[in-house]
PDB file of N, CA and C in Angstrom:
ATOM      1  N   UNK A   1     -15.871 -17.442  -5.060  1.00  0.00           N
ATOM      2  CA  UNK A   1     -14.434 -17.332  -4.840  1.00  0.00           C
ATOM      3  C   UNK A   1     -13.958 -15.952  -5.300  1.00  0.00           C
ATOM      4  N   UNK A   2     -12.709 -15.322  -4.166  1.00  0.00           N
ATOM      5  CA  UNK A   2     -12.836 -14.075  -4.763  1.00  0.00           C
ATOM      6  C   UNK A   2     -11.270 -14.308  -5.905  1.00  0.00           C
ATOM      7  N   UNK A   3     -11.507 -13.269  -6.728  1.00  0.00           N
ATOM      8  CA  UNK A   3     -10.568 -13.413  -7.856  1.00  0.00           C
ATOM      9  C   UNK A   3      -9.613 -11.847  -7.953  1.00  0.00           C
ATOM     10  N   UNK A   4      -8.341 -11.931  -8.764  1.00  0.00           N
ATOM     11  CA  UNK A   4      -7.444 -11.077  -8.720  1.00  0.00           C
ATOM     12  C   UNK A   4      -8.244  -9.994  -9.238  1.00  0.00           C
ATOM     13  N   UNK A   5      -9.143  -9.991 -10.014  1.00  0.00           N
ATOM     14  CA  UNK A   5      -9.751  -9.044 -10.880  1.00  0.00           C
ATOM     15  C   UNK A   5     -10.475  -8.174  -9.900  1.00  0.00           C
ATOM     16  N   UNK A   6     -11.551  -8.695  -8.981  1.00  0.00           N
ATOM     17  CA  UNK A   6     -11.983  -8.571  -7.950  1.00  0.00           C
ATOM     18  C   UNK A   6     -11.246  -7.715  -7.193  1.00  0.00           C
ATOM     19  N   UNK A   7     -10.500  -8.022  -6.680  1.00  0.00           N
ATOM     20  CA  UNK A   7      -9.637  -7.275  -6.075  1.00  0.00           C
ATOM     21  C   UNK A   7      -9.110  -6.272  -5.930  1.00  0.00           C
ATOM     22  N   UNK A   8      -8.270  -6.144  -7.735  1.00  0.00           N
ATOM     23  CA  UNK A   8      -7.976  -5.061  -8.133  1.00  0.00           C
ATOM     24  C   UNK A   8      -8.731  -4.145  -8.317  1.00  0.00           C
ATOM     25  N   UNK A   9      -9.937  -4.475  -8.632  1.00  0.00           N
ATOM     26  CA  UNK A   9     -11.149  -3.372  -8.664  1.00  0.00           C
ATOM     27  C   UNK A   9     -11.401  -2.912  -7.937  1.00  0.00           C
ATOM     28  N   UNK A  10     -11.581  -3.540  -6.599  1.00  0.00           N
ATOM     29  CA  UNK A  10     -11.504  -2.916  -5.431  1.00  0.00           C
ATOM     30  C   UNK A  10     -11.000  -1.391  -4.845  1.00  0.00           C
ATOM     31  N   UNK A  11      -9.361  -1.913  -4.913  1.00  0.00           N
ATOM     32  CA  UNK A  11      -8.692  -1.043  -4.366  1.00  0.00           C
ATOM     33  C   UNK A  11      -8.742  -0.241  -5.534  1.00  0.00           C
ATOM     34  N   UNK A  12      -9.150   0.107  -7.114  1.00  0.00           N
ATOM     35  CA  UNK A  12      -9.233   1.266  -7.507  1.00  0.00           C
ATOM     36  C   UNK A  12     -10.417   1.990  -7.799  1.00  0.00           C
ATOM     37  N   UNK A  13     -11.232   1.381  -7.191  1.00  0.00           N
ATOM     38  CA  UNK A  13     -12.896   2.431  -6.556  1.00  0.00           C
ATOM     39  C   UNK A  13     -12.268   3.209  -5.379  1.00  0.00           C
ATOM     40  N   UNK A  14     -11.374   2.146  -4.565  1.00  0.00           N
ATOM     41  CA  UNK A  14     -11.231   2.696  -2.961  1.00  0.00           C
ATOM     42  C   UNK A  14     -10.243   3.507  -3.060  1.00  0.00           C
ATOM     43  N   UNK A  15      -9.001   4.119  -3.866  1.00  0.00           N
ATOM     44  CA  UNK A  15      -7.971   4.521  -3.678  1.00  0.00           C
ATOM     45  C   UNK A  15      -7.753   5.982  -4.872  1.00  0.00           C
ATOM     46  N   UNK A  16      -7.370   6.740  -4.607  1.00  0.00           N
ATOM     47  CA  UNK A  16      -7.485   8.200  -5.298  1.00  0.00           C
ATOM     48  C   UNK A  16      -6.401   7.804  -6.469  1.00  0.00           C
ATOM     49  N   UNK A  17      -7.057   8.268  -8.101  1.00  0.00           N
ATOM     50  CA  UNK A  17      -6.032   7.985  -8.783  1.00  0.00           C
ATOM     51  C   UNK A  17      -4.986   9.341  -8.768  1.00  0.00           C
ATOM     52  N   UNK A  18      -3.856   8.859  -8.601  1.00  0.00           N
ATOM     53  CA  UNK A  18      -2.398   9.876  -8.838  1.00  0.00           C
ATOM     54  C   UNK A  18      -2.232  10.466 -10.164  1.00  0.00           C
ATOM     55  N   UNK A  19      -2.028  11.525 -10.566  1.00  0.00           N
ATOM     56  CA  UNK A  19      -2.025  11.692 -11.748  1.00  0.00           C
ATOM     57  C   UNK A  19      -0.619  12.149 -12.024  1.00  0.00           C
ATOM     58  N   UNK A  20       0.387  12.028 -13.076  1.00  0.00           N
ATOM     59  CA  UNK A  20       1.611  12.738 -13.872  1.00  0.00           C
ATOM     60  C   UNK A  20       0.893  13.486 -14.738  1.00  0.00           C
ATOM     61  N   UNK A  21       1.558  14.767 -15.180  1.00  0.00           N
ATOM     62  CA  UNK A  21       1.475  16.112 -16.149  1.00  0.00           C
ATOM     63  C   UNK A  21       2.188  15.089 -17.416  1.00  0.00           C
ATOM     64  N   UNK A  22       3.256  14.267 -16.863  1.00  0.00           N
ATOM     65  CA  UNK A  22       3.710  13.706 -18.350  1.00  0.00           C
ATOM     66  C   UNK A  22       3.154  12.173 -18.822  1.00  0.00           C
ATOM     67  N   UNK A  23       2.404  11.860 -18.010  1.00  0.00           N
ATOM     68  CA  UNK A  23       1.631  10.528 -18.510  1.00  0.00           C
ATOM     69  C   UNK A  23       0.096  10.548 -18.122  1.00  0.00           C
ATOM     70  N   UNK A  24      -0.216  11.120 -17.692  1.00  0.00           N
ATOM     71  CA  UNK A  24      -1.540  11.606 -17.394  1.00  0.00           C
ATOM     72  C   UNK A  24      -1.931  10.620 -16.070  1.00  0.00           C
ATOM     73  N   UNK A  25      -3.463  10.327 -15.945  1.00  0.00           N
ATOM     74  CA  UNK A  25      -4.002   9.379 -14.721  1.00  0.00           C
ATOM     75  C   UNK A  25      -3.026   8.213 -15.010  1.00  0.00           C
ATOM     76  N   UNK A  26      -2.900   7.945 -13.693  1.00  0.00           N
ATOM     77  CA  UNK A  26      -1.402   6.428 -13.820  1.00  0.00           C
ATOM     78  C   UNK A  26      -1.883   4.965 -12.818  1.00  0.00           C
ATOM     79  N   UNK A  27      -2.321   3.953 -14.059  1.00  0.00           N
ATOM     80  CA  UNK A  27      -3.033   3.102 -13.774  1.00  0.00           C
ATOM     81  C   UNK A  27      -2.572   2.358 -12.481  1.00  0.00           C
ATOM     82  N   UNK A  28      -3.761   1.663 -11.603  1.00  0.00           N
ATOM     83  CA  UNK A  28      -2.932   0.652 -10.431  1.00  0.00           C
ATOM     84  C   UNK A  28      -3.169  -0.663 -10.866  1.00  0.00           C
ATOM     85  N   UNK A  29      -2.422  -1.537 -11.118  1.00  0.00           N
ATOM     86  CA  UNK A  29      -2.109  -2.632 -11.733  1.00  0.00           C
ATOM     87  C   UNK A  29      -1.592  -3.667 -10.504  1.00  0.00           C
ATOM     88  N   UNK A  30      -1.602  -4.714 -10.990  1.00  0.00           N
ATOM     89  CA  UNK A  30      -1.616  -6.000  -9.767  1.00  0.00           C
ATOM     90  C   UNK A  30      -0.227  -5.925  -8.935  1.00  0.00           C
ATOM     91  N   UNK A  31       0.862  -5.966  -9.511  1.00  0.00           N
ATOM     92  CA  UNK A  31       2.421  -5.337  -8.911  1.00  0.00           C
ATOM     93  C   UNK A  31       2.481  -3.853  -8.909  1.00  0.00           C
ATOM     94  N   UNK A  32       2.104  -3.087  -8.669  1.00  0.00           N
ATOM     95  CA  UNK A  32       1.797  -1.598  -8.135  1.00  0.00           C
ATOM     96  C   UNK A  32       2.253  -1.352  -7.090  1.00  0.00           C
ATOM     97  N   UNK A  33       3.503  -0.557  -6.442  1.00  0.00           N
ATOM     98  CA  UNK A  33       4.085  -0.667  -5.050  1.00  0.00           C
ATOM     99  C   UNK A  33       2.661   0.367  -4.449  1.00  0.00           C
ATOM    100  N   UNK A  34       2.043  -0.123  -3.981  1.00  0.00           N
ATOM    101  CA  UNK A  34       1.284   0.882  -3.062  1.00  0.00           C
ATOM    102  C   UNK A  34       1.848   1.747  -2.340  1.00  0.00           C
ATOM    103  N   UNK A  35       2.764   1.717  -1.706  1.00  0.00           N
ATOM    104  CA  UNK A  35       3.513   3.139  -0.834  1.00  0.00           C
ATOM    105  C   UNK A  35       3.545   4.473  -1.993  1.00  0.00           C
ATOM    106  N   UNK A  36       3.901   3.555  -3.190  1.00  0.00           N
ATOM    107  CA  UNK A  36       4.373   4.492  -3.812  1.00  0.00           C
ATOM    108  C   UNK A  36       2.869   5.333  -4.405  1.00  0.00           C
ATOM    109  N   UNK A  37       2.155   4.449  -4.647  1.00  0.00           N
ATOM    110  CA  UNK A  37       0.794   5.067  -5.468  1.00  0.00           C
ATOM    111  C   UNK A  37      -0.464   5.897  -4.387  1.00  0.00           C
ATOM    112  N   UNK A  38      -0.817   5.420  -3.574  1.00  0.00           N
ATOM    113  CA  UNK A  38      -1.634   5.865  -2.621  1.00  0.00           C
ATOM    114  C   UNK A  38      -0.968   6.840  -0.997  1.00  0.00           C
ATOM    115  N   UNK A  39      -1.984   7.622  -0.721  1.00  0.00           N
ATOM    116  CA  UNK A  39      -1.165   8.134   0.571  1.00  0.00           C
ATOM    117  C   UNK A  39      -1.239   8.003   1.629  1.00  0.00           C
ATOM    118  N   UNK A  40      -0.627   7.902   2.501  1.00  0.00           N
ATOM    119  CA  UNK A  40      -0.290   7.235   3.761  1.00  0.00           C
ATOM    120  C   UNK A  40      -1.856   7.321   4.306  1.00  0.00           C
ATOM    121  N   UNK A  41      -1.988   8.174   4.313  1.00  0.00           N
ATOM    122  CA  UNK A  41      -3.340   8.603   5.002  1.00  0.00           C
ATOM    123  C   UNK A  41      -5.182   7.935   4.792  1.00  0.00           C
ATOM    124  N   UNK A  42      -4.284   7.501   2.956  1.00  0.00           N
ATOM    125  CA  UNK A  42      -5.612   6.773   2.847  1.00  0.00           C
ATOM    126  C   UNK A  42      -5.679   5.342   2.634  1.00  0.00           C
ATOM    127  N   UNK A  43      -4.285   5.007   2.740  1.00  0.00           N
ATOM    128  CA  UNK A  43      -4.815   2.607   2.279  1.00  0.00           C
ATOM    129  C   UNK A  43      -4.978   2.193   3.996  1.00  0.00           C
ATOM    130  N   UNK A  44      -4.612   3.048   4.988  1.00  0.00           N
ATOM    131  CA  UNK A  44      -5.349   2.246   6.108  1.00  0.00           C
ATOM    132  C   UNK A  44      -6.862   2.037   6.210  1.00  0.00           C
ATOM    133  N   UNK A  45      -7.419   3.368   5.738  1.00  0.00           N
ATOM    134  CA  UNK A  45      -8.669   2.533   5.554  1.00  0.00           C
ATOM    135  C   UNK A  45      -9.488   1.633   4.239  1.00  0.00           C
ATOM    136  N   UNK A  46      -8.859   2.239   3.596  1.00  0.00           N
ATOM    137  CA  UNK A  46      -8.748   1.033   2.308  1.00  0.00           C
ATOM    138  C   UNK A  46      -8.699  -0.345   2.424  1.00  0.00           C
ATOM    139  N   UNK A  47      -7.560  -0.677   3.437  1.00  0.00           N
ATOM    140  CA  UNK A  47      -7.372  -1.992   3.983  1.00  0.00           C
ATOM    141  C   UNK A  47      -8.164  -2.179   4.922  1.00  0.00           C
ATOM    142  N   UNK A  48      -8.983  -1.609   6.328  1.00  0.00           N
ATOM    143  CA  UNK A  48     -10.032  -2.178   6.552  1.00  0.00           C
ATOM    144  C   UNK A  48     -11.280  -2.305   5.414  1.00  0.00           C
ATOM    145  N   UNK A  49     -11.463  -1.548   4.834  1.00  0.00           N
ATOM    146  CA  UNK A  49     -12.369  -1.866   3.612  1.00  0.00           C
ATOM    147  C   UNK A  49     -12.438  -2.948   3.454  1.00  0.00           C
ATOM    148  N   UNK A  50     -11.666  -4.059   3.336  1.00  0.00           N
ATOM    149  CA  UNK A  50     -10.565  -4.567   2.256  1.00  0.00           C
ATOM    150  C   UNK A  50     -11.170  -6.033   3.104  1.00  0.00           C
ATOM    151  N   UNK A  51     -10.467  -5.435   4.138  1.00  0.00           N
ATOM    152  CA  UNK A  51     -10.809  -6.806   5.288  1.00  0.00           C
ATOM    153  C   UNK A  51     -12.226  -6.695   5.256  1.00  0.00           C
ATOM    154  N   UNK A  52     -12.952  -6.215   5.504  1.00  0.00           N
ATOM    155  CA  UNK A  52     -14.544  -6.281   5.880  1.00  0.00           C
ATOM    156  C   UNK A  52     -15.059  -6.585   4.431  1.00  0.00           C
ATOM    157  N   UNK A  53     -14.787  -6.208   3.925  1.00  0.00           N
ATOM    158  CA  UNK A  53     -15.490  -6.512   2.239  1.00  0.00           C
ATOM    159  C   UNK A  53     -14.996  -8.029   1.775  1.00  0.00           C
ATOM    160  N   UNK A  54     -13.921  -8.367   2.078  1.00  0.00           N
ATOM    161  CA  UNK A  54     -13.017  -9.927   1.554  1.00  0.00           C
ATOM    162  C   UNK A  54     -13.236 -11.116   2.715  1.00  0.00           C
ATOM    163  N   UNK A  55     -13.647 -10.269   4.018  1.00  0.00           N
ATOM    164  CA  UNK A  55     -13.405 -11.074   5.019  1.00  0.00           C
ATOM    165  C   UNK A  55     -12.113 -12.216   5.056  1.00  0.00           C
ATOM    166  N   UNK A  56     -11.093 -10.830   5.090  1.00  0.00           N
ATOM    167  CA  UNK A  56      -9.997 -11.318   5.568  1.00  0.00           C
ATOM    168  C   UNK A  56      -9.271 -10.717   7.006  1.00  0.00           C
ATOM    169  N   UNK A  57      -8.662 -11.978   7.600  1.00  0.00           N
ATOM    170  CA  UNK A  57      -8.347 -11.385   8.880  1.00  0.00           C
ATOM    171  C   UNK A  57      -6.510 -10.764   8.980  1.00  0.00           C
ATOM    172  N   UNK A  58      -7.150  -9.223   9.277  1.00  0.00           N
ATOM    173  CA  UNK A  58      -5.480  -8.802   9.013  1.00  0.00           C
ATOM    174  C   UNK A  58      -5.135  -8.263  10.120  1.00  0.00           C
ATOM    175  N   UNK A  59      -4.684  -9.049  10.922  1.00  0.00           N
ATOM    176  CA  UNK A  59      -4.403  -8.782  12.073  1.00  0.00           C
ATOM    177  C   UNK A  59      -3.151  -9.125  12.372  1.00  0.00           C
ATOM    178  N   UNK A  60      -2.710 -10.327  11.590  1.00  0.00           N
ATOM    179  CA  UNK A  60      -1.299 -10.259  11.310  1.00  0.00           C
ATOM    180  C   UNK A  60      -0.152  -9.329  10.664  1.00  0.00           C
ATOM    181  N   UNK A  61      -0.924  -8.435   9.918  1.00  0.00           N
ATOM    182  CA  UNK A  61      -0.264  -7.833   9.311  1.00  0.00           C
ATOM    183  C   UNK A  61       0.400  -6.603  10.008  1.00  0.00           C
ATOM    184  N   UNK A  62       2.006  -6.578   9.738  1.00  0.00           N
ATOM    185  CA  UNK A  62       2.730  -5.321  10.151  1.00  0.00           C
ATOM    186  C   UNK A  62       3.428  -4.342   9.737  1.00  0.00           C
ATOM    187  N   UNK A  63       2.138  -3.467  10.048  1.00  0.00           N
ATOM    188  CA  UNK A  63       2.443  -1.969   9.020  1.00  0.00           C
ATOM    189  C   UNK A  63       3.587  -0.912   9.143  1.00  0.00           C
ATOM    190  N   UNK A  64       4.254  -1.604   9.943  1.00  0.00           N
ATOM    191  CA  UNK A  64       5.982  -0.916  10.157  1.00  0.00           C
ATOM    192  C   UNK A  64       6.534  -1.424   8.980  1.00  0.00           C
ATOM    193  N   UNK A  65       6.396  -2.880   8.915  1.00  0.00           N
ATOM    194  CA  UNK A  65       7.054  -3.587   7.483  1.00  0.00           C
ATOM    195  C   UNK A  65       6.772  -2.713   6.497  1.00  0.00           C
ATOM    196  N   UNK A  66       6.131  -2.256   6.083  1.00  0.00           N
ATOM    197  CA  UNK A  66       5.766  -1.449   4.990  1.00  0.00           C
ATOM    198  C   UNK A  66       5.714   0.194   4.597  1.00  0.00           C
ATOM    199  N   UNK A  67       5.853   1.206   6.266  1.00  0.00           N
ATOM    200  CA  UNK A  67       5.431   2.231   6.148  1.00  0.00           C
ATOM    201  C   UNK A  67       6.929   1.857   7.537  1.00  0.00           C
ATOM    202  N   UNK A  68       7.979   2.179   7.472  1.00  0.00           N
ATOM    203  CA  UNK A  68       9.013   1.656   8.127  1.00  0.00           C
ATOM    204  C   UNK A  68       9.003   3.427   8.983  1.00  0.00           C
ATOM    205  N   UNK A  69       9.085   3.450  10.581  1.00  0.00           N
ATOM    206  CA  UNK A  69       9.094   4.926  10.719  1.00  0.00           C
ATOM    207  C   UNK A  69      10.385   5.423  11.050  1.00  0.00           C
ATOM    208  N   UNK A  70      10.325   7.086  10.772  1.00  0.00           N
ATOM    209  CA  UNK A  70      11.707   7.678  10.326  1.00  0.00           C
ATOM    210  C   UNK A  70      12.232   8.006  11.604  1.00  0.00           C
ATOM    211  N   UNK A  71      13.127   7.869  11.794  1.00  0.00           N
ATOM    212  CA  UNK A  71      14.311   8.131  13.058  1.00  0.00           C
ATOM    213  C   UNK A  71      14.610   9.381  12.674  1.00  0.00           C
ATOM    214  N   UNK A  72      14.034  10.450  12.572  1.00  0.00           N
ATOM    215  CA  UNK A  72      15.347  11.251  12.625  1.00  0.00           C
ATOM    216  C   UNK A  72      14.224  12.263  12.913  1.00  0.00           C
ATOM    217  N   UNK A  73      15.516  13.737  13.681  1.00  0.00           N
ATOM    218  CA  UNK A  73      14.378  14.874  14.158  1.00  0.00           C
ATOM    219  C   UNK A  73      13.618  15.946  12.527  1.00  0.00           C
ATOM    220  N   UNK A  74      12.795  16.675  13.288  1.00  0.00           N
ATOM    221  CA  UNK A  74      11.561  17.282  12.822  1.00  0.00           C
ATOM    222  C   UNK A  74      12.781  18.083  11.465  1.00  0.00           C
ATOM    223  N   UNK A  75      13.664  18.879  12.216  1.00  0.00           N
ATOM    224  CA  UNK A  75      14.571  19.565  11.246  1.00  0.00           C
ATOM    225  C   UNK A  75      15.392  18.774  10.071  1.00  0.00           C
ATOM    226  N   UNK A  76      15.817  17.767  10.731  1.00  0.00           N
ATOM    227  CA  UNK A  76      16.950  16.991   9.789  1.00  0.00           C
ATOM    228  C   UNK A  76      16.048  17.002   8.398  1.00  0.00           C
ATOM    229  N   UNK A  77      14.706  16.232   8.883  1.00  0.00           N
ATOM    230  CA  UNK A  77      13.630  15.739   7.474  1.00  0.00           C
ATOM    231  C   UNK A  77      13.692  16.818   6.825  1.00  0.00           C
ATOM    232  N   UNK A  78      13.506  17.938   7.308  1.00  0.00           N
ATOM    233  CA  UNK A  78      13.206  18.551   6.372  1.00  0.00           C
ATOM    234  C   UNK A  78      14.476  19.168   5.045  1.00  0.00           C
ATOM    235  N   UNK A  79      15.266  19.418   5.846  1.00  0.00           N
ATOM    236  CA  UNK A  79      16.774  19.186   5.020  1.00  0.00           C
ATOM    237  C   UNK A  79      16.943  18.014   4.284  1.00  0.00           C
ATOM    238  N   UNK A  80      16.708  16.815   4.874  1.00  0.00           N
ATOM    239  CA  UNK A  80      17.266  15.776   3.788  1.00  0.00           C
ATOM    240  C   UNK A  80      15.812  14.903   3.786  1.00  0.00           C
ATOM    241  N   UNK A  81      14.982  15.382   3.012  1.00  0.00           N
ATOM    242  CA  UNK A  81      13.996  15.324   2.184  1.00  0.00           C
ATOM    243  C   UNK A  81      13.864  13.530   1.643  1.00  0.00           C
ATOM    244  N   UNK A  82      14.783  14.348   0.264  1.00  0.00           N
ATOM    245  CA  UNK A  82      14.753  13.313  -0.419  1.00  0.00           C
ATOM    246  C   UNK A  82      16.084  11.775   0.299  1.00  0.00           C
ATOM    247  N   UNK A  83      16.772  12.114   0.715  1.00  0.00           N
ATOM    248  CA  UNK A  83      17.608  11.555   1.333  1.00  0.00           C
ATOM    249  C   UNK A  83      17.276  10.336   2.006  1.00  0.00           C
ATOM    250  N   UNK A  84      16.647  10.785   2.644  1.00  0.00           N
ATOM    251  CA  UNK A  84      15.409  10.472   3.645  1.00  0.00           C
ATOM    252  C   UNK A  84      13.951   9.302   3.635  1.00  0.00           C
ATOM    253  N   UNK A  85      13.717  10.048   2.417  1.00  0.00           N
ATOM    254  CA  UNK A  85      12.842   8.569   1.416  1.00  0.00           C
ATOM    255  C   UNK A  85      13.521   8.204   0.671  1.00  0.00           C
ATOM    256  N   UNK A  86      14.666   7.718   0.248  1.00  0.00           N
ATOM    257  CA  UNK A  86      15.474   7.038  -0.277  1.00  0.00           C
ATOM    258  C   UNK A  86      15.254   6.101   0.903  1.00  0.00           C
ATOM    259  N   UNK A  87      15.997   6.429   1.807  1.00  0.00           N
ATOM    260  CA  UNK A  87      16.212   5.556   3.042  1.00  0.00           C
ATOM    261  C   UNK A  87      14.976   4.379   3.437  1.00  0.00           C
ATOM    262  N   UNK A  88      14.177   5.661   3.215  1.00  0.00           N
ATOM    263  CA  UNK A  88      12.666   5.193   3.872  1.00  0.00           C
ATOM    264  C   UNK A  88      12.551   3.567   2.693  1.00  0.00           C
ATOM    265  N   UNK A  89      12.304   4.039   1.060  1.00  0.00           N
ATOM    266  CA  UNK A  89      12.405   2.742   0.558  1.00  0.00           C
ATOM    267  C   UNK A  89      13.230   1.419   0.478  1.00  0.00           C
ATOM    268  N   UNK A  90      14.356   2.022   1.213  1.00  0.00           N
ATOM    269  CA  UNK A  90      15.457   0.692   0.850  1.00  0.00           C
ATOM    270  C   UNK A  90      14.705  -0.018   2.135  1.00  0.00           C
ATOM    271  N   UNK A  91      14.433   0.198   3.006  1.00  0.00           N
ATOM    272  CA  UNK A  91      14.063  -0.627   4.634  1.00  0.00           C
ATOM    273  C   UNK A  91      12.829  -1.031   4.321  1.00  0.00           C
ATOM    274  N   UNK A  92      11.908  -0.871   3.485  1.00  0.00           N
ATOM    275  CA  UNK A  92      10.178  -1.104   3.552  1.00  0.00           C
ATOM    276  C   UNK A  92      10.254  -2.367   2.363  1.00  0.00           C
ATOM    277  N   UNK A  93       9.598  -2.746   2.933  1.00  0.00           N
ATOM    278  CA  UNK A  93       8.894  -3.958   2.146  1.00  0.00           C
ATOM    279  C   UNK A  93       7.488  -3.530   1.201  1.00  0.00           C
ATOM    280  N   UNK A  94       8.211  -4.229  -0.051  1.00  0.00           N
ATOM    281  CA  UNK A  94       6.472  -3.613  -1.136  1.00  0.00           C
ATOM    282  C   UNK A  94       5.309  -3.970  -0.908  1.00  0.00           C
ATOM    283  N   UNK A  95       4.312  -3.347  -0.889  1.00  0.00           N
ATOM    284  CA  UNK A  95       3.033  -3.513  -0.416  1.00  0.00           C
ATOM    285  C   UNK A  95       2.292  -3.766  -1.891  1.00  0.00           C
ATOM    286  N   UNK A  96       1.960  -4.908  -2.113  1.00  0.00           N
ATOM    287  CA  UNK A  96       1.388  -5.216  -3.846  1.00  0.00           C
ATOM    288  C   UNK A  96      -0.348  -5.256  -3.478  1.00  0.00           C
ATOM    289  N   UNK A  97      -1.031  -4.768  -4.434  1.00  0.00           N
ATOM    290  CA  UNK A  97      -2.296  -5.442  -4.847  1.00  0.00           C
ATOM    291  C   UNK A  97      -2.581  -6.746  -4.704  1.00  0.00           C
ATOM    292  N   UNK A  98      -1.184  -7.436  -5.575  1.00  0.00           N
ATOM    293  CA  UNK A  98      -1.503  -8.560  -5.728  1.00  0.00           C
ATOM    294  C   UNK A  98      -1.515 -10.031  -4.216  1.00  0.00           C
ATOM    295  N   UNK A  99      -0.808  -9.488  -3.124  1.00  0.00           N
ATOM    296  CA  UNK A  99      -0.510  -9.601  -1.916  1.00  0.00           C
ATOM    297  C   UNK A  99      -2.166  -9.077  -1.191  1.00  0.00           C
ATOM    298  N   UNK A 100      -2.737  -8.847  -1.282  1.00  0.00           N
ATOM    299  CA  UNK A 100      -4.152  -9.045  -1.032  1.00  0.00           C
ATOM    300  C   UNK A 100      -5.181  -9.038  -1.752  1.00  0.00           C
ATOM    301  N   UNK A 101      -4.947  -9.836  -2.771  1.00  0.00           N
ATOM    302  CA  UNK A 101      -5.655 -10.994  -4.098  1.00  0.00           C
ATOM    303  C   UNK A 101      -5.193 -12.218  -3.464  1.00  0.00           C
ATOM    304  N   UNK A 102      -3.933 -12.788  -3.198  1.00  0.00           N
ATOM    305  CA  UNK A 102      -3.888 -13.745  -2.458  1.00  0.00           C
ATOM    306  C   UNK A 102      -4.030 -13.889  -1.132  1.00  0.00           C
ATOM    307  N   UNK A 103      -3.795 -12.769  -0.149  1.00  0.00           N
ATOM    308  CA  UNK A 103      -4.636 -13.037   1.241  1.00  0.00           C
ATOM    309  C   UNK A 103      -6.245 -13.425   0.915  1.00  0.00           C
ATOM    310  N   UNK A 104      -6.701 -12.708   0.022  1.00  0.00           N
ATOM    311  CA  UNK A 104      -8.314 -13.097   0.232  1.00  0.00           C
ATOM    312  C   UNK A 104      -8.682 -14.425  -0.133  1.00  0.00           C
ATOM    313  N   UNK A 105      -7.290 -15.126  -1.096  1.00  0.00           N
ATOM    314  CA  UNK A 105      -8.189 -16.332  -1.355  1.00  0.00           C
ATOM    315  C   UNK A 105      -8.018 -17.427   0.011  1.00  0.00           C
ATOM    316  N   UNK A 106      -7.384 -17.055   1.027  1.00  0.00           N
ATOM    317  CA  UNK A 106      -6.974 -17.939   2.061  1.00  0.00           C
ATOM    318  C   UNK A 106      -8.424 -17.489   3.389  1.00  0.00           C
ATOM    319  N   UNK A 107      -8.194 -16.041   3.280  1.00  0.00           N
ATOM    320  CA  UNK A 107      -8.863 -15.112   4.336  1.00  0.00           C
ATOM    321  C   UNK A 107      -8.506 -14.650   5.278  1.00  0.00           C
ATOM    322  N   UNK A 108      -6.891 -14.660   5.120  1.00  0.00           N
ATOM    323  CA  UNK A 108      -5.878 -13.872   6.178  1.00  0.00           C
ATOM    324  C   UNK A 108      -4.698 -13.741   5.414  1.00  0.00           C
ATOM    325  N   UNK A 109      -4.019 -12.482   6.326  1.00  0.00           N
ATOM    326  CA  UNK A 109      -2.900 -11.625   5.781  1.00  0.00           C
ATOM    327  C   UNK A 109      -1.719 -13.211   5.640  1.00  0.00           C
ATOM    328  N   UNK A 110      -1.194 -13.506   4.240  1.00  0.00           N
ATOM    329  CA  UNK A 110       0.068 -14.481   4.381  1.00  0.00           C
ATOM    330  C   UNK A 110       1.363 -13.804   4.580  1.00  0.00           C
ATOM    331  N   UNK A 111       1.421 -12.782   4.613  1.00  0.00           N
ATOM    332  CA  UNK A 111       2.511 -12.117   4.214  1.00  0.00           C
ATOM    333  C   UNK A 111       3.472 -11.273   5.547  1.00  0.00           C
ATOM    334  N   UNK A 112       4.525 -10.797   5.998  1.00  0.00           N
ATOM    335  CA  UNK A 112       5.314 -10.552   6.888  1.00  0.00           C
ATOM    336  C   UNK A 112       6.072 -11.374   7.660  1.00  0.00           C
TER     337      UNK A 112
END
């Protein structure tokens, strides 16, 4: 049976640790917003990892819910930056560790 521990271990072999200058390496823990900790570029394949290693089927899962995309042109972003991911977090749904600790114990995505 796979377990939360399991899990979590997982995704922090598979996922680059982030580091702060004022807290140093910054642990990923079971409620960990993933958007916020990992980069876009790398929990998609993390999450097939994830699936092939847990044999879970995530095919349900919808990665707009979570990675919500930005409406606005090439220039605006860059002006309103931060503005912008403000926005981006109020519309996204948190992406937890612990949210695939419990998909695996079923063997599909429960969540969206």
């Amino acid at each position: 049976m796979v377990t939360e521990t399991d899990v979590l271990e997982f995704f922090r072999d598979e996922l680059s640790v982030p580091f702060s200058w004022k807290n140093g390496r910054i642990a990923l823990e079971m409620d960990t917003v993933l958007q916020d900790y990992a980069e876009l570029d790398e929990l998609p394949y993390a999450i097939d990892d994830y699936s092939e290693k847990f044999s879970v089927d995530i095919s349900a899962m919808n990665i707009q819910a979570y990675y919500p995309p930005v409406e606005a042109s090439l220039l605006s972003r860059f002006f309103r930056r931060g503005q912008i991911n403000d926005e981006m977090k109020q519309n996204r749904k948190p992406l937890t560790v612990r949210m695939f600790a419990e998909s695996a114990k079923t063997g599909k995505w429960m969540y969206d």
